[in-house]
Protein backbone atom coordinates (compact mmCIF):
# COMPACT_ATOMS: atom_id res chain seq x y z
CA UNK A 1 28.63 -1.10 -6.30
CA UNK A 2 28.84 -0.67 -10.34
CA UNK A 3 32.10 1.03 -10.41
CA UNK A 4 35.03 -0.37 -9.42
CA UNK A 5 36.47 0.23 -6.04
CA UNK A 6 39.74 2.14 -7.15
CA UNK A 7 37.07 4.38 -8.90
CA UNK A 8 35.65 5.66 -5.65
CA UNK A 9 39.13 5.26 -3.77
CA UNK A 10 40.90 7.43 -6.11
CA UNK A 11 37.81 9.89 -6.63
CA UNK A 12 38.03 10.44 -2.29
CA UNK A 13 41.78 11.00 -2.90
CA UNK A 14 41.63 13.24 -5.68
CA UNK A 15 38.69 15.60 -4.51
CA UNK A 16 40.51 15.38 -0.98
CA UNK A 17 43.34 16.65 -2.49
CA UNK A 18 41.94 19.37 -4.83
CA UNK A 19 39.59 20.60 -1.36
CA UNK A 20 42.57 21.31 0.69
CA UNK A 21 44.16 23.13 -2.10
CA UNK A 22 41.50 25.56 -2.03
CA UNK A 23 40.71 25.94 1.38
CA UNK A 24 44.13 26.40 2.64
CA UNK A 25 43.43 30.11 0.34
CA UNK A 26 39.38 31.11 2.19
CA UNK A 27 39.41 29.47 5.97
CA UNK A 28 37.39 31.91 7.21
CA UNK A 29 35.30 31.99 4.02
CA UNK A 30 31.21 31.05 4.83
CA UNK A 31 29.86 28.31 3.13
CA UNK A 32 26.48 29.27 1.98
CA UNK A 33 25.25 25.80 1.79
CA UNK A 34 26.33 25.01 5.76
CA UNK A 35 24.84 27.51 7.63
CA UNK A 36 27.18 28.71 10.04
CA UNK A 37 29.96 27.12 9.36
CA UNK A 38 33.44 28.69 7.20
CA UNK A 39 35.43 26.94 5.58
CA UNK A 40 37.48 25.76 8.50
CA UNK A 41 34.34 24.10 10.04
CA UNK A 42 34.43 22.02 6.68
CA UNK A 43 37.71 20.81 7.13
CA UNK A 44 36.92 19.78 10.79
CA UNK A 45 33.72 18.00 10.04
CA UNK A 46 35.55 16.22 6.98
CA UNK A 47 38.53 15.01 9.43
CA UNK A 48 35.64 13.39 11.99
CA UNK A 49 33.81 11.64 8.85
CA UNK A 50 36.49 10.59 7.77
CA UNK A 51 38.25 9.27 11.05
CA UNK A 52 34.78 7.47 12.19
CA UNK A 53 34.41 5.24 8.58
CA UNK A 54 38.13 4.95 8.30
CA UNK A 55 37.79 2.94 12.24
CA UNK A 56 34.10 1.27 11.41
CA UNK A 57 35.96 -0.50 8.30
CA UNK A 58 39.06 -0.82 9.72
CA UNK A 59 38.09 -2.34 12.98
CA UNK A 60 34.91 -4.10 11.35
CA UNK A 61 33.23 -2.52 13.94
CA UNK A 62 30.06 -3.73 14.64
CA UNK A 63 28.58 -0.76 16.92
CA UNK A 64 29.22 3.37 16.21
CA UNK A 65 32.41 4.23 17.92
CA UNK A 66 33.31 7.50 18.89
CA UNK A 67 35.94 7.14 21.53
CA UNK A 68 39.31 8.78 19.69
CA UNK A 69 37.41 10.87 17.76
CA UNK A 70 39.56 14.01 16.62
CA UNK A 71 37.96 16.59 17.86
CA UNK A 72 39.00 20.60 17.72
CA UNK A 73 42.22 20.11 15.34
CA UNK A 74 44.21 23.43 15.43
CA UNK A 75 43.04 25.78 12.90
CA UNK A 76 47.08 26.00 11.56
CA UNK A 77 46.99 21.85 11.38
CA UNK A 78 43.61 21.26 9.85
CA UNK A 79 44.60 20.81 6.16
CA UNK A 80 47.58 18.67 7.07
CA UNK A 81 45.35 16.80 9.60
CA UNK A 82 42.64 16.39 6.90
CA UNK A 83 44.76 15.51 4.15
CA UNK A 84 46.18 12.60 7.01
CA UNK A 85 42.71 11.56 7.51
CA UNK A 86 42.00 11.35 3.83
CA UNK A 87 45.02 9.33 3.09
CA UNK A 88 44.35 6.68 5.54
CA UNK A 89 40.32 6.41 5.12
CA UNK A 90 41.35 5.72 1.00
CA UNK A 91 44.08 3.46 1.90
CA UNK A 92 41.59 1.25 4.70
CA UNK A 93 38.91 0.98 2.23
CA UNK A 94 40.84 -0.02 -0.73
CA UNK A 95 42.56 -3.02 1.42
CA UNK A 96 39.52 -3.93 3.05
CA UNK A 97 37.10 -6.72 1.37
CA UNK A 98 33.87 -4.88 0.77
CA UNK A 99 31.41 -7.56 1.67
CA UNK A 100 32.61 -7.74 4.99
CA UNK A 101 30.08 -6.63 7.43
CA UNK A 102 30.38 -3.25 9.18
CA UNK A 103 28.18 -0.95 10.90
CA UNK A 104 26.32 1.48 8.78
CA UNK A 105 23.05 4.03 9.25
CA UNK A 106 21.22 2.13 6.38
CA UNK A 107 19.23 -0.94 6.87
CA UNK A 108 19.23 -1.94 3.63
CA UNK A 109 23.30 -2.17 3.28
CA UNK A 110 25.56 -3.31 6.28
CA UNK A 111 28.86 -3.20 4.48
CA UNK A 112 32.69 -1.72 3.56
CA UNK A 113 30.76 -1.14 -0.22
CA UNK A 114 27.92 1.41 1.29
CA UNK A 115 31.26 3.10 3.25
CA UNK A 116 33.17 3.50 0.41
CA UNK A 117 30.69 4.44 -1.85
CA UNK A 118 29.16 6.76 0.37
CA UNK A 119 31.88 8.29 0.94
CA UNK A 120 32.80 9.41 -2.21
CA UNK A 121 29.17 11.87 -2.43
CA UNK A 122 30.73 12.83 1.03
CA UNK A 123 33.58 14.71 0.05
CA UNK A 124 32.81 15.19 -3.50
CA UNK A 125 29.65 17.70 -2.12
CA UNK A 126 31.77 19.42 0.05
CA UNK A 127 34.38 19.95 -2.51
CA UNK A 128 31.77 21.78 -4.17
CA UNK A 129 30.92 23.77 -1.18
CA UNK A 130 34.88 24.95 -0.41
CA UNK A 131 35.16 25.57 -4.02
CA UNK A 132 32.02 27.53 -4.21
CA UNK A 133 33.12 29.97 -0.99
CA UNK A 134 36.09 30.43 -3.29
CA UNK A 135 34.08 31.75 -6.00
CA UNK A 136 35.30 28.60 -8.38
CA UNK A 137 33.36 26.12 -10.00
CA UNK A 138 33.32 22.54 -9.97
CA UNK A 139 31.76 20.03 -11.98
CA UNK A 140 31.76 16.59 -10.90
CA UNK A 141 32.46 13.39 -13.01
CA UNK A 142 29.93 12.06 -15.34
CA UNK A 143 30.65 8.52 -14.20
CA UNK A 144 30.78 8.69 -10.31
CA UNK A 145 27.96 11.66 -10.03
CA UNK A 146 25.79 9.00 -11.90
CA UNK A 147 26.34 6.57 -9.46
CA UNK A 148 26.04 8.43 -6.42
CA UNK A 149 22.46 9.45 -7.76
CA UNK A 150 21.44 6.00 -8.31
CA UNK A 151 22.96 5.40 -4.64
CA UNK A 152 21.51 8.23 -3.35
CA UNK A 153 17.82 7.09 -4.61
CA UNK A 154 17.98 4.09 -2.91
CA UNK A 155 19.14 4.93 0.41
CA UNK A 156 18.61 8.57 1.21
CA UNK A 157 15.25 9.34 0.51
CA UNK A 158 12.18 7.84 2.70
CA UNK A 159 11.58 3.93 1.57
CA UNK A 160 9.09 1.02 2.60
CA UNK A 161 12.43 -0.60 3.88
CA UNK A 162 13.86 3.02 5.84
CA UNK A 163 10.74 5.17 6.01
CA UNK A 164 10.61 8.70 7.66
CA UNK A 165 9.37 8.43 11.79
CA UNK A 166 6.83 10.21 11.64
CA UNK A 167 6.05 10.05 8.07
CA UNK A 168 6.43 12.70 5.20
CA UNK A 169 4.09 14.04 2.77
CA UNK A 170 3.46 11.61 -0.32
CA UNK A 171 4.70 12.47 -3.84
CA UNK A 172 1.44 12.07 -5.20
CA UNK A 173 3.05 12.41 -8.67
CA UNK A 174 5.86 10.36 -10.51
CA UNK A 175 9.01 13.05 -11.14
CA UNK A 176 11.98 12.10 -13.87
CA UNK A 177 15.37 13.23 -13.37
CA UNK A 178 17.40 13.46 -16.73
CA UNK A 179 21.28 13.34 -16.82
CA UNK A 180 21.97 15.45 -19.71
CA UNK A 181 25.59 14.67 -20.50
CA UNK A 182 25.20 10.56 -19.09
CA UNK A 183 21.60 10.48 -21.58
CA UNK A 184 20.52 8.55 -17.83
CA UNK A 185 17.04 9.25 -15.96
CA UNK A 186 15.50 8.17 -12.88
CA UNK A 187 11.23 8.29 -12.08
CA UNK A 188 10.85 8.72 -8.80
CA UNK A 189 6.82 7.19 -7.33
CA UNK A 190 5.34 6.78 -3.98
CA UNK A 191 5.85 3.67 -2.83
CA UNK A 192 3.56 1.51 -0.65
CA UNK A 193 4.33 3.15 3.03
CA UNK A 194 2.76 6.69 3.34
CA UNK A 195 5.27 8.80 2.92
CA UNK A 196 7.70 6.62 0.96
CA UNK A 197 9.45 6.40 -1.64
CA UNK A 198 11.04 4.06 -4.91
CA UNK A 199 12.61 4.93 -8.19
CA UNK A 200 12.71 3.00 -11.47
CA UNK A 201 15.20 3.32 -14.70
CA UNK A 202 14.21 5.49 -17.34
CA UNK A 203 11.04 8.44 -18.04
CA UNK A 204 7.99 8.06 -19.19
CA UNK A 205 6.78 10.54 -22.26
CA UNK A 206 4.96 12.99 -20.36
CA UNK A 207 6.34 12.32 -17.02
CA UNK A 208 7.35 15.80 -14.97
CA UNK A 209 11.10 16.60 -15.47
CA UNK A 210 13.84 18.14 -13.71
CA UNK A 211 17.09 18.69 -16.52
CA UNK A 212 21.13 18.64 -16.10
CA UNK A 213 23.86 17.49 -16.08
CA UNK A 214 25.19 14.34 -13.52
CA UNK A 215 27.14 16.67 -11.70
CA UNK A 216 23.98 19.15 -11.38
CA UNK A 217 21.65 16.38 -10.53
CA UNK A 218 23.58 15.40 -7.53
CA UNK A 219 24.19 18.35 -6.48
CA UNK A 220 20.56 19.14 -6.66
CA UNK A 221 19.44 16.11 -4.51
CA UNK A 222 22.01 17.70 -1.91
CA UNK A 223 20.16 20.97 -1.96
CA UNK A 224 23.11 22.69 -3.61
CA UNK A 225 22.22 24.25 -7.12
CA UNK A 226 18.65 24.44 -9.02
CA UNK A 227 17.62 22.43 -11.75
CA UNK A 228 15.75 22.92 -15.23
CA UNK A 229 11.50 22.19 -15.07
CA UNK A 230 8.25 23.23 -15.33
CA UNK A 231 6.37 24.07 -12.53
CA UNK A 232 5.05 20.73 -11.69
CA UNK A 233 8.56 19.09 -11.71
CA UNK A 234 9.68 21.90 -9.19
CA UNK A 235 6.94 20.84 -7.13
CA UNK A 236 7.24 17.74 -7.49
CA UNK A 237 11.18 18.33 -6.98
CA UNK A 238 10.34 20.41 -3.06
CA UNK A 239 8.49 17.20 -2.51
CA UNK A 240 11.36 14.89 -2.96
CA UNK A 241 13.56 16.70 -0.92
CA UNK A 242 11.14 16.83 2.01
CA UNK A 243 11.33 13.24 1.49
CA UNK A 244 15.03 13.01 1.89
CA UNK A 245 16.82 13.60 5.46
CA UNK A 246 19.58 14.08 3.68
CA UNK A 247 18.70 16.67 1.13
């Protein structure tokens, strides 16, 4: 983690917050980025994400767990029910010590830090999508957008520790990601599995380059918005994401 935990704790709160705010106004808005789903759906998927880390980290669970799981929340009690589920999954993770050893999806990080950092790109992304149905746009924070890229980097896209089964396509190209407003950038290589993938600090002079700003660049790695390049970046960039279960 390189931000602090009341950082992320207080980003899931706020964007929590600020999401039901919105949505409460476009329910039955659709949500280009999810399709299929209106607003509502967003609110019901959010409570369930949030209910299933909130019981991993509180219960240190070991194993998934789905037994409780709050499913089907009445379309008149979703925000309140959300807003609930928010509340507790901020308050569980900012008690809990986060070294302690919980299950997780990632084999490279079996902790409350991957939950709670995770979890922040979790509801800041679909802030973006309820304010987006709304017509309204948001722009992320410089300091916690960086981070969630860096996170992001190393544990959604295909690695020699996590590779894709079966295997992607290779890069067959180093791409640079440039943070416009953090002055931050990423190169992304193949790594040594087919089909996988590592990142270092910093671009190269020549390097192919995808442009904007933190809030952009995440965004971008979550399929959301487009990004600045030439054509070999946005190549480059399709690659990337085909490299990313996630994306």
């Amino acid at each position: 983690m390189t931000l602090f935990v009341e950082t992320y704790a207080n980003s899931i709160k706020e964007h929590s917050a600020a999401l039901a705010a919105i949505a409460t106004n476009v329910m039955d808005e659709p949500v280009e980025h999810c399709p299929g789903w209106m607003v509502s759906d967003v609110l019901q998927h959010l409570i369930e994400v949030q209910w299933f880390w909130a019981t991993i980290v509180e219960q240190r669970r070991e194993t998934r767990v789905e037994d409780g799981r709050p499913l089907n929340v009445e379309r008149s009690k979703l925000v309140e029910r959300f807003l609930m589920g928010a509340g507790h999954l901020v308050q569980v993770l900012g008690d809990a010590n986060q070294s302690d050893h919980v299950w997780t999806w990632s084999p490279l990080q079996s902790d409350v830090a991957f939950v709670t950092r995770h979890q922040v790109q979790e509801i800041m992304v679909h802030h973006w999508d309820v304010a987006h149905a709304a017509g309204m746009k948001l722009q992320l924070a410089i300091d916690v957008a960086t981070d969630s890229i860096t996170e992001f980097l190393t544990l959604s896209v295909s690695s020699d520790a996590d590779p894709l089964d079966p295997p992607g396509e290779p890069l067959e190209g180093r791409l640079g990601l440039w943070s416009s407003d953090a002055s931050e950038g990423w190169t992304i290589h193949d790594a040594l599995r087919p089909g996988t993938l590592r990142f270092t600090s910093g671009i190269d002079s020549g390097v192919p380059t995808l442009s904007g700003t933190s809030s952009d660049l995440l965004l971008w790695l979550y399929s959301r918005v487009a990004l600045e390049g030439d054509t070999e970046a946005q190549k480059l960039g399709k690659r990337l994401h085909a490299l990313s279960p996630t994306a």
